[in-house]
N, C-alpha and C. Protein backbone atom coordinates (compact mmCIF):
# COMPACT_ATOMS: atom_id res chain seq x y z
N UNK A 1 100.15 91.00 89.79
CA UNK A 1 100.69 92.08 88.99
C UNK A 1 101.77 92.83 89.76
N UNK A 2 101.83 93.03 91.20
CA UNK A 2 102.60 93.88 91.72
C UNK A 2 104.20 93.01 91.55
N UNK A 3 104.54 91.95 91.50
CA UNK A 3 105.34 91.38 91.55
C UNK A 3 106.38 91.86 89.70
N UNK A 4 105.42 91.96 89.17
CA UNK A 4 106.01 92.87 87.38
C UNK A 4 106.09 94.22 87.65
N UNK A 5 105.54 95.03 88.93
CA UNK A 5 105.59 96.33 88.80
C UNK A 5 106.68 97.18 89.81
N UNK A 6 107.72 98.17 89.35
CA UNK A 6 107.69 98.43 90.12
C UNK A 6 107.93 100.23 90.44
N UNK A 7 107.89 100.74 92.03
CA UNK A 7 107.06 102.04 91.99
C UNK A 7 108.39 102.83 92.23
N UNK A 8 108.30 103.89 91.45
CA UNK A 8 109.43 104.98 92.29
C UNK A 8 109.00 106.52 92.07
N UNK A 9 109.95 107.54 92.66
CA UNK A 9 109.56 108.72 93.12
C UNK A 9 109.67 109.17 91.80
N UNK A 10 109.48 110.23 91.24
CA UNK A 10 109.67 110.87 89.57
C UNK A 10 111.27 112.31 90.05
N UNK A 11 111.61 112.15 89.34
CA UNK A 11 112.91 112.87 89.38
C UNK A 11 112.61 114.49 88.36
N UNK A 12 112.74 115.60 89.16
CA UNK A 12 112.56 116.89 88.21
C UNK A 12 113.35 116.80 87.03
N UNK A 13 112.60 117.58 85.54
CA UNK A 13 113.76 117.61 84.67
C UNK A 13 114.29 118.90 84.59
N UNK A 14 113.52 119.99 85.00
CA UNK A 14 113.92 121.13 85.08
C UNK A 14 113.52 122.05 86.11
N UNK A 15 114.43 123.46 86.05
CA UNK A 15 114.13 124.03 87.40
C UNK A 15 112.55 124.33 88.38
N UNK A 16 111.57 124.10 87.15
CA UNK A 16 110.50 124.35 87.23
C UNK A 16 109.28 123.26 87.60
N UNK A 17 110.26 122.29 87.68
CA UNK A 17 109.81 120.94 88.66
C UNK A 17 110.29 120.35 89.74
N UNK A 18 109.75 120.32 90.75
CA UNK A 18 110.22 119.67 92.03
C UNK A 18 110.27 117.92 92.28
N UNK A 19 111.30 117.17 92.63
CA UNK A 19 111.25 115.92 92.76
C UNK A 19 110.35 115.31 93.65
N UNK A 20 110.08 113.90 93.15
CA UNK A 20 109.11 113.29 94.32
C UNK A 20 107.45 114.15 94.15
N UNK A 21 107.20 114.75 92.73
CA UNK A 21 105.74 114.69 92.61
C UNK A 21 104.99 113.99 92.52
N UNK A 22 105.39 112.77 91.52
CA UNK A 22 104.77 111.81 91.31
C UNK A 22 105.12 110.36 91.47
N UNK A 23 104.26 109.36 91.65
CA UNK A 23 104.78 108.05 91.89
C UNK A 23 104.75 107.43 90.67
N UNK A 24 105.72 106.52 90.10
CA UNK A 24 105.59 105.99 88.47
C UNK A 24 105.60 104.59 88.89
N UNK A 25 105.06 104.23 88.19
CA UNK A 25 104.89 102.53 88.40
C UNK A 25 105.69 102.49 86.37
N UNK A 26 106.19 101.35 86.66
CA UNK A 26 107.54 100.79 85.71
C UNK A 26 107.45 99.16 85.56
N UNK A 27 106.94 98.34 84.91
CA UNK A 27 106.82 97.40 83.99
C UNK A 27 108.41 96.72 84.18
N UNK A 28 108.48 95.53 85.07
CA UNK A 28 109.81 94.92 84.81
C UNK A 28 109.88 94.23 83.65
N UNK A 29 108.65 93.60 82.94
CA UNK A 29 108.06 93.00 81.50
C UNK A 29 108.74 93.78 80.58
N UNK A 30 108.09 95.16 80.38
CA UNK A 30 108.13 95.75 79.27
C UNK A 30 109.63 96.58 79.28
N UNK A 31 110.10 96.97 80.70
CA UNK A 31 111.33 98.05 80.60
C UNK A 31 111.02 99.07 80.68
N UNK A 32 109.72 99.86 80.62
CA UNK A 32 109.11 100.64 80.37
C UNK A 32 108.11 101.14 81.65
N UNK A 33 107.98 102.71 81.73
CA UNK A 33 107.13 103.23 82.90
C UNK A 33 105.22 103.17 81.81
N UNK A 34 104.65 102.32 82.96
CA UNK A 34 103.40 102.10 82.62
C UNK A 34 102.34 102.86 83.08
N UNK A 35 102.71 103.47 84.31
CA UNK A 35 101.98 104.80 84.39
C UNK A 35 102.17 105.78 86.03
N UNK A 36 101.88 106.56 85.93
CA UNK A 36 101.98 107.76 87.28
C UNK A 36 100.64 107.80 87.81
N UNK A 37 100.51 108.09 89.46
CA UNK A 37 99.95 108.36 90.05
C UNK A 37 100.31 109.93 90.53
N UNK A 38 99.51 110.91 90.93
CA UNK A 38 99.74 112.11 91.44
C UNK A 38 98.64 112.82 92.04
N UNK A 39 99.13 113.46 93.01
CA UNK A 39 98.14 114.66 93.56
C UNK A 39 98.45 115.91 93.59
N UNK A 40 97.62 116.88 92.89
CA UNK A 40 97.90 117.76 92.58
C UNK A 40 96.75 118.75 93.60
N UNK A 41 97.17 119.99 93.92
CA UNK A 41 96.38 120.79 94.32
C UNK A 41 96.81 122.21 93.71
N UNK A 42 95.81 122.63 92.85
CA UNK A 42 96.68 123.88 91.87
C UNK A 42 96.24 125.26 92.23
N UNK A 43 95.55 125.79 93.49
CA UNK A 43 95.34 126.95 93.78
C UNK A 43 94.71 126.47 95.35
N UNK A 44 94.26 127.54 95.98
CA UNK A 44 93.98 127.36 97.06
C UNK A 44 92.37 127.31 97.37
N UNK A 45 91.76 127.97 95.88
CA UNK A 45 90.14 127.21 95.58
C UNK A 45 90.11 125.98 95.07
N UNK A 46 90.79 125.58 94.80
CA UNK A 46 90.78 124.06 93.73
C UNK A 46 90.99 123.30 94.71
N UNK A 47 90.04 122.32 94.78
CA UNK A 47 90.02 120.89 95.16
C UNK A 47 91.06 120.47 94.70
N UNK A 48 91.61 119.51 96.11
CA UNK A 48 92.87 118.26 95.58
C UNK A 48 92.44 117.32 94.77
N UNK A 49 93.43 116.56 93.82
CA UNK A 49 92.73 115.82 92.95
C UNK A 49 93.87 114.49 92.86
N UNK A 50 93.42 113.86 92.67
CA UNK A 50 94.66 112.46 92.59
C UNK A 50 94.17 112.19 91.08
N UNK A 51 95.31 111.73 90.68
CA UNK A 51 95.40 111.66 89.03
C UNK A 51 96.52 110.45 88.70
N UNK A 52 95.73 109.17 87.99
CA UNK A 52 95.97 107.97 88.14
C UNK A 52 96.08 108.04 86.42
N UNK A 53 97.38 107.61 85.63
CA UNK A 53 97.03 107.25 84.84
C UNK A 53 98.02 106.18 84.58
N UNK A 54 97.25 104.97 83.23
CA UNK A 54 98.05 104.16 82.84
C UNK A 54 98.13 104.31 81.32
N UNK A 55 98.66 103.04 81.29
CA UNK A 55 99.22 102.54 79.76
C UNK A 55 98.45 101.23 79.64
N UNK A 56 96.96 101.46 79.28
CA UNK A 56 96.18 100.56 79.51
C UNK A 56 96.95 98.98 78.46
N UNK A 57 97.19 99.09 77.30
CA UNK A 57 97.82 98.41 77.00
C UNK A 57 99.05 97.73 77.21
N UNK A 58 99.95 98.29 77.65
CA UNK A 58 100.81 97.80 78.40
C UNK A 58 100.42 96.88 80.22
N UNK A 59 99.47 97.55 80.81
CA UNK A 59 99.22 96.97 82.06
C UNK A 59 97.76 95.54 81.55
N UNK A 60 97.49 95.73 80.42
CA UNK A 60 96.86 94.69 80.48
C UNK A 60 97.66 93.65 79.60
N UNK A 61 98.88 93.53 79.10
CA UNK A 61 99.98 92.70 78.90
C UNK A 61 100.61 91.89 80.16
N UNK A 62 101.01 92.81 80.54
CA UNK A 62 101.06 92.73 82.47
C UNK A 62 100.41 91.42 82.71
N UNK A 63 99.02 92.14 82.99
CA UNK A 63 97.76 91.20 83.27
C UNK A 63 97.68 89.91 82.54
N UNK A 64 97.73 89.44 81.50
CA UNK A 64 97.79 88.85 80.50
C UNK A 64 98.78 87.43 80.59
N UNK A 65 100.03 87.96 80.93
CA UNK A 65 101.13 86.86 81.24
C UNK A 65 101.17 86.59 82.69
N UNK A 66 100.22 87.69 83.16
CA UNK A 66 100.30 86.36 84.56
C UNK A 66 99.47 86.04 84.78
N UNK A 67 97.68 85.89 84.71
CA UNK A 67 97.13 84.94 84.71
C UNK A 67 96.67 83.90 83.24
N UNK A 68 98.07 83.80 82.67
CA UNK A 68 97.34 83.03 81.47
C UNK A 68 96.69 82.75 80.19
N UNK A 69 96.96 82.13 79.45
CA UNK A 69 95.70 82.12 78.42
C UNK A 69 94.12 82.15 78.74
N UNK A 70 93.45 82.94 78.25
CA UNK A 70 92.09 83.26 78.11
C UNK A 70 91.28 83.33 77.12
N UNK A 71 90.22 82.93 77.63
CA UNK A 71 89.24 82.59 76.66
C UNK A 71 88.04 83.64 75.92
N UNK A 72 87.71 83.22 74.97
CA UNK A 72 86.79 84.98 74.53
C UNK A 72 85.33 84.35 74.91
N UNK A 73 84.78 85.52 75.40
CA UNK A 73 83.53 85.46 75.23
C UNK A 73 82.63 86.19 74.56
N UNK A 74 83.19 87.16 74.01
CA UNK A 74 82.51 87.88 72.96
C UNK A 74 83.49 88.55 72.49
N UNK A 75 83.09 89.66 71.70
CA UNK A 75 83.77 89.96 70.77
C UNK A 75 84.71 91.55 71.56
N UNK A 76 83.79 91.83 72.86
CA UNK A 76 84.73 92.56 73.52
C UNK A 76 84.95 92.20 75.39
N UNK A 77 85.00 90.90 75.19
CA UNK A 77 84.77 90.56 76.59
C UNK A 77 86.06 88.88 76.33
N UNK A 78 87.31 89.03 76.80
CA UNK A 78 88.16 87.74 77.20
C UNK A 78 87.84 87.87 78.65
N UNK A 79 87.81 86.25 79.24
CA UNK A 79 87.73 86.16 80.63
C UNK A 79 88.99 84.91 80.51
N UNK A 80 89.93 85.29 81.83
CA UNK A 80 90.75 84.96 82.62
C UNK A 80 90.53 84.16 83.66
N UNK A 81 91.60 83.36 84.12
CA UNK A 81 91.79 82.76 85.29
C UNK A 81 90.81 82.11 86.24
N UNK A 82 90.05 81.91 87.40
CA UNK A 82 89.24 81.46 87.88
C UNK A 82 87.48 82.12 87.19
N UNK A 83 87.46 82.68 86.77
CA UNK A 83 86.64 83.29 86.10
C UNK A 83 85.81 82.50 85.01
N UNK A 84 87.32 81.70 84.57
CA UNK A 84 86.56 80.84 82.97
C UNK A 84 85.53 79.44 83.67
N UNK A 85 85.55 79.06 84.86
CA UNK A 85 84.64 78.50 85.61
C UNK A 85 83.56 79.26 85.74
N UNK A 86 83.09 80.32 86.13
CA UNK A 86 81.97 80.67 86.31
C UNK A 86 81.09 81.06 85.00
N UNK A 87 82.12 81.16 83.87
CA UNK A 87 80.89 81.06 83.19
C UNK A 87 81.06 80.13 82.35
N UNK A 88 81.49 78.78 82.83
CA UNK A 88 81.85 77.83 82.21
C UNK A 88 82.66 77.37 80.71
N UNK A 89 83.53 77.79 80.33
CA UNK A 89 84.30 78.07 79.52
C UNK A 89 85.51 77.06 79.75
């Protein structure tokens, strides 16, 4: 997957944001930013917090074209790649 993804710094849009808060990961597939990573610490009682989000659909497209066609095993379970061996598929 890292080879479809790739990471850069987030750019402020306004005065009230500072550059380089967050890291964006960007979909060479789609053209499209698939999701941010960040750490935020918002007072000086508040625990730091890292805050990961995606574009689950989009990163499992991602996923999808590079290992392959897959097989279902139920109705909410496709298995992929070396996988369809173990449970014989």
């Amino acid at each position: 997957m890292s080879e479809n993804v790739e990471l850069n710094n987030s750019k402020a849009r306004n005065r009230t944001q500072m550059d380089d808060q967050k890291v964006t990961l960007h979909s060479k597939i789609h053209k499209k930013n698939i999701g941010e990573v960040e750490i935020r610490k918002d007072s000086r009682l508040h625990y730091r917090e890292m805050k990961f989000r995606l574009k689950a659909e989009l990163v499992y497209g991602i996923l999808k074209s590079v290992l392959g066609e897959g097989k279902v095993l139920s109705p909410q379970v496709d298995v992929y790649g070396k996988s369809k061996k173990i449970f014989k598929l």
